[in-house]
C-alpha atoms as a PDB file:
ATOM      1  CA  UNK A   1     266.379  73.100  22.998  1.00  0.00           C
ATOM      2  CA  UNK A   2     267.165  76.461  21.305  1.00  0.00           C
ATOM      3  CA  UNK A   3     268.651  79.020  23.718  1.00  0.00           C
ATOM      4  CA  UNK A   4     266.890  81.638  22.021  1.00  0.00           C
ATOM      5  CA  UNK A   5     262.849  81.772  21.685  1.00  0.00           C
ATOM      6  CA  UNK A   6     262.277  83.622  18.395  1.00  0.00           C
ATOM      7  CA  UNK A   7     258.472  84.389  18.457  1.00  0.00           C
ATOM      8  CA  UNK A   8     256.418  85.495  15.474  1.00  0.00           C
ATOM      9  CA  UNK A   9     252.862  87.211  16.531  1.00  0.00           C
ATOM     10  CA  UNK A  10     250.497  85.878  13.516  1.00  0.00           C
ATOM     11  CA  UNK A  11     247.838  88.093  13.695  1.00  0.00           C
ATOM     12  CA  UNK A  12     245.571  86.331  11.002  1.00  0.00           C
ATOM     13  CA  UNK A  13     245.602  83.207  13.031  1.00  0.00           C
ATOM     14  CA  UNK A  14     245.773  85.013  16.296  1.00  0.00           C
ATOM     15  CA  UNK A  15     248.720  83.057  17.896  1.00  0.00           C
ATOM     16  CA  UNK A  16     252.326  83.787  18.986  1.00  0.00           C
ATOM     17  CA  UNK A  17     254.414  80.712  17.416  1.00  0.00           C
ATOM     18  CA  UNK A  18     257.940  79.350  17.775  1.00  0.00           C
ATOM     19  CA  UNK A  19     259.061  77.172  14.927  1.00  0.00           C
ATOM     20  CA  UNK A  20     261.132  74.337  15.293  1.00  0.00           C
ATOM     21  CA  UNK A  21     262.459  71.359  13.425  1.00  0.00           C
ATOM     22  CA  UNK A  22     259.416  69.331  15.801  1.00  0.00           C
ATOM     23  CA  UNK A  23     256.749  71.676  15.095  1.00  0.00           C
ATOM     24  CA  UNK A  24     255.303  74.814  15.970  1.00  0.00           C
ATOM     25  CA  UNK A  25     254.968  75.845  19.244  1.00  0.00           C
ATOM     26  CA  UNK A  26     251.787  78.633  19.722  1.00  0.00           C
ATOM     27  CA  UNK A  27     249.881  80.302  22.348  1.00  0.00           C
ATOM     28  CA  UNK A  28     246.902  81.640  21.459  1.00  0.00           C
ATOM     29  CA  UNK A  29     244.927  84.934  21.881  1.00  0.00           C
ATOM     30  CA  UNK A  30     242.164  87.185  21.638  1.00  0.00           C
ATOM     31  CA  UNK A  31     242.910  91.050  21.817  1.00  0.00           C
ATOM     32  CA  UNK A  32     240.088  93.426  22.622  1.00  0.00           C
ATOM     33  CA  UNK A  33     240.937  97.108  23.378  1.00  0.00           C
ATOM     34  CA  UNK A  34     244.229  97.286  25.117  1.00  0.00           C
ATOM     35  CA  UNK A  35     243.885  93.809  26.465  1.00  0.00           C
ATOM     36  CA  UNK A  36     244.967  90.468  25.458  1.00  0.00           C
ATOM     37  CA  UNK A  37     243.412  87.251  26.440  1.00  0.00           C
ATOM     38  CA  UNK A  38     245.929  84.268  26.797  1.00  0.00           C
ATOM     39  CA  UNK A  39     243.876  81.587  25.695  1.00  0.00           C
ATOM     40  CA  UNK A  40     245.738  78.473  25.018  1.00  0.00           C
ATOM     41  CA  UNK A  41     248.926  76.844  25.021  1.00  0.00           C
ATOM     42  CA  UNK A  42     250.021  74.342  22.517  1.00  0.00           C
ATOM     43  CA  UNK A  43     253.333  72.664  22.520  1.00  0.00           C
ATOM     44  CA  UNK A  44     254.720  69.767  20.511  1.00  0.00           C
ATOM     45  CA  UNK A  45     255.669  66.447  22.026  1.00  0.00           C
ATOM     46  CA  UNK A  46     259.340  66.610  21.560  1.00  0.00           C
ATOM     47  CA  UNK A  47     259.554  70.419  23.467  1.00  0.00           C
ATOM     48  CA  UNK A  48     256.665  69.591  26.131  1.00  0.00           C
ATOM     49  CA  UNK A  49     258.949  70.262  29.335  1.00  0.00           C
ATOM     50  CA  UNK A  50     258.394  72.529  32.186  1.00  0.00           C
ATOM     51  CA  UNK A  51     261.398  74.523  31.129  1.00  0.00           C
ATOM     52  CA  UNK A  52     260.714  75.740  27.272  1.00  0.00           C
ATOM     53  CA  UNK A  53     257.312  76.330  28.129  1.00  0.00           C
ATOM     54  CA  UNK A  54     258.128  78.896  30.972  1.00  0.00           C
ATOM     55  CA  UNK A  55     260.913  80.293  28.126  1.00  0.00           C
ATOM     56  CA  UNK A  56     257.749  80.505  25.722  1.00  0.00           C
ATOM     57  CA  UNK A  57     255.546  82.319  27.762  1.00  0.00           C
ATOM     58  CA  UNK A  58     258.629  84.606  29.629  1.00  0.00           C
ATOM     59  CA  UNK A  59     259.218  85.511  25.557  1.00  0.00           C
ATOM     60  CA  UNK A  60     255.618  86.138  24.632  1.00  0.00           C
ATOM     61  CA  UNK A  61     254.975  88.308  28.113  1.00  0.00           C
ATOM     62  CA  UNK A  62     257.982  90.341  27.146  1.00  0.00           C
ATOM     63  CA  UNK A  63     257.016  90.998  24.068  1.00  0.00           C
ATOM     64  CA  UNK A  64     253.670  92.103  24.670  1.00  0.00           C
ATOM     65  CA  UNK A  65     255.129  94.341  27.754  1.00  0.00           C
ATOM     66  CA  UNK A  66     256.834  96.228  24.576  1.00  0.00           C
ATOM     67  CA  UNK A  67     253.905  96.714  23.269  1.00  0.00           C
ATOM     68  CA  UNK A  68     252.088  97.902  26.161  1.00  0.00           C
ATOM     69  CA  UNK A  69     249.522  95.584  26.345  1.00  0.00           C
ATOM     70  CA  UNK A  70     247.433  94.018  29.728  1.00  0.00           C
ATOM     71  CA  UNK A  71     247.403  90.542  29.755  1.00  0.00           C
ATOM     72  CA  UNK A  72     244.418  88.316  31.280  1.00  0.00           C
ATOM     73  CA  UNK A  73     245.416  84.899  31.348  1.00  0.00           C
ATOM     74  CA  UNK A  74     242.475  82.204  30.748  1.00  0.00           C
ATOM     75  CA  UNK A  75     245.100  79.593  30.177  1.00  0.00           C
ATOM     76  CA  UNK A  76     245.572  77.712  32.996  1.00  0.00           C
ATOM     77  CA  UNK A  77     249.209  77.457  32.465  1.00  0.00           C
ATOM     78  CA  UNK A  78     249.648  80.942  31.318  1.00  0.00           C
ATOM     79  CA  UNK A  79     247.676  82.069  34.577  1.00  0.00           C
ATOM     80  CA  UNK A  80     250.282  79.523  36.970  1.00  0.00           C
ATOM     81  CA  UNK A  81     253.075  80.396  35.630  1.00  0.00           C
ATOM     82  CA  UNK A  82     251.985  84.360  36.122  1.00  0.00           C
ATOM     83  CA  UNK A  83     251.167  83.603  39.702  1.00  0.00           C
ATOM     84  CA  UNK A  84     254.703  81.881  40.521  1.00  0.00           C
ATOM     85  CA  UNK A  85     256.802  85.130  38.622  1.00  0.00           C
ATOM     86  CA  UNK A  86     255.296  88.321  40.065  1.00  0.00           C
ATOM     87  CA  UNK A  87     257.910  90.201  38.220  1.00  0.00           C
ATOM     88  CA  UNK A  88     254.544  90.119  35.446  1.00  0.00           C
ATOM     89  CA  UNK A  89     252.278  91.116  37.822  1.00  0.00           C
ATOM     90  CA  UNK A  90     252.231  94.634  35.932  1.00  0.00           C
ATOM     91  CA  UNK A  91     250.971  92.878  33.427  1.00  0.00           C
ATOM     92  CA  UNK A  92     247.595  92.440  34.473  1.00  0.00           C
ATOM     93  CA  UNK A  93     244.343  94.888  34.589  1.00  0.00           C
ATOM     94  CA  UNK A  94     243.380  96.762  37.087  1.00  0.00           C
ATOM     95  CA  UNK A  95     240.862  94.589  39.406  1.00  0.00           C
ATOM     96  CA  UNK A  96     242.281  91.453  37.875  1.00  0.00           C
ATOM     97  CA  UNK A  97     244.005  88.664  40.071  1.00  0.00           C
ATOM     98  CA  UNK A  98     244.778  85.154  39.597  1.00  0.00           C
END
């Protein structure tokens, strides 16, 4: 696995993606207003283990905490993994718990 998670936000397909030699990695989204809506997460075979996914979504989170962003996680993984590192839990709306 890489050590670094280089993420590229496509806006016309509305995913954050990681490329690799195996694929793309991607987690989907829907932004309305100041919010973003975690919708999906879509790994390849080859990187499908517990540890580059939480590196995925630790590197997408950051990145949309630099851009200032609330995040509401519909993704069942996305919303799991936000429950077990609270150090996100800034992330979230106002009213909004998982």
């Amino acid at each position: 696995m890489d050590n670094e998670i280089v993420i590229n936000d496509n806006e016309f397909l509305r995913q954050f993606e990681h490329k690799t030699d195996n694929g793309i990695a991607k987690i989907e989204y829907s932004l309305q207003e100041r919010k973003i809506f975690l919708t999906k997460l879509i790994v390849p075979e080859e990187l499908d283990t517990l540890e580059f996914k939480n590196a995925f979504i630790r590197t997408v989170l950051d990145s949309i905490q630099d851009r200032n962003l609330r995040v509401v996680p519909t993704s069942p993984r996305i919303a799991s993994f936000l429950r077990k590192h609270k150090e996100y839990k800034d992330l979230l709306p106002v009213g909004v718990r998982i």
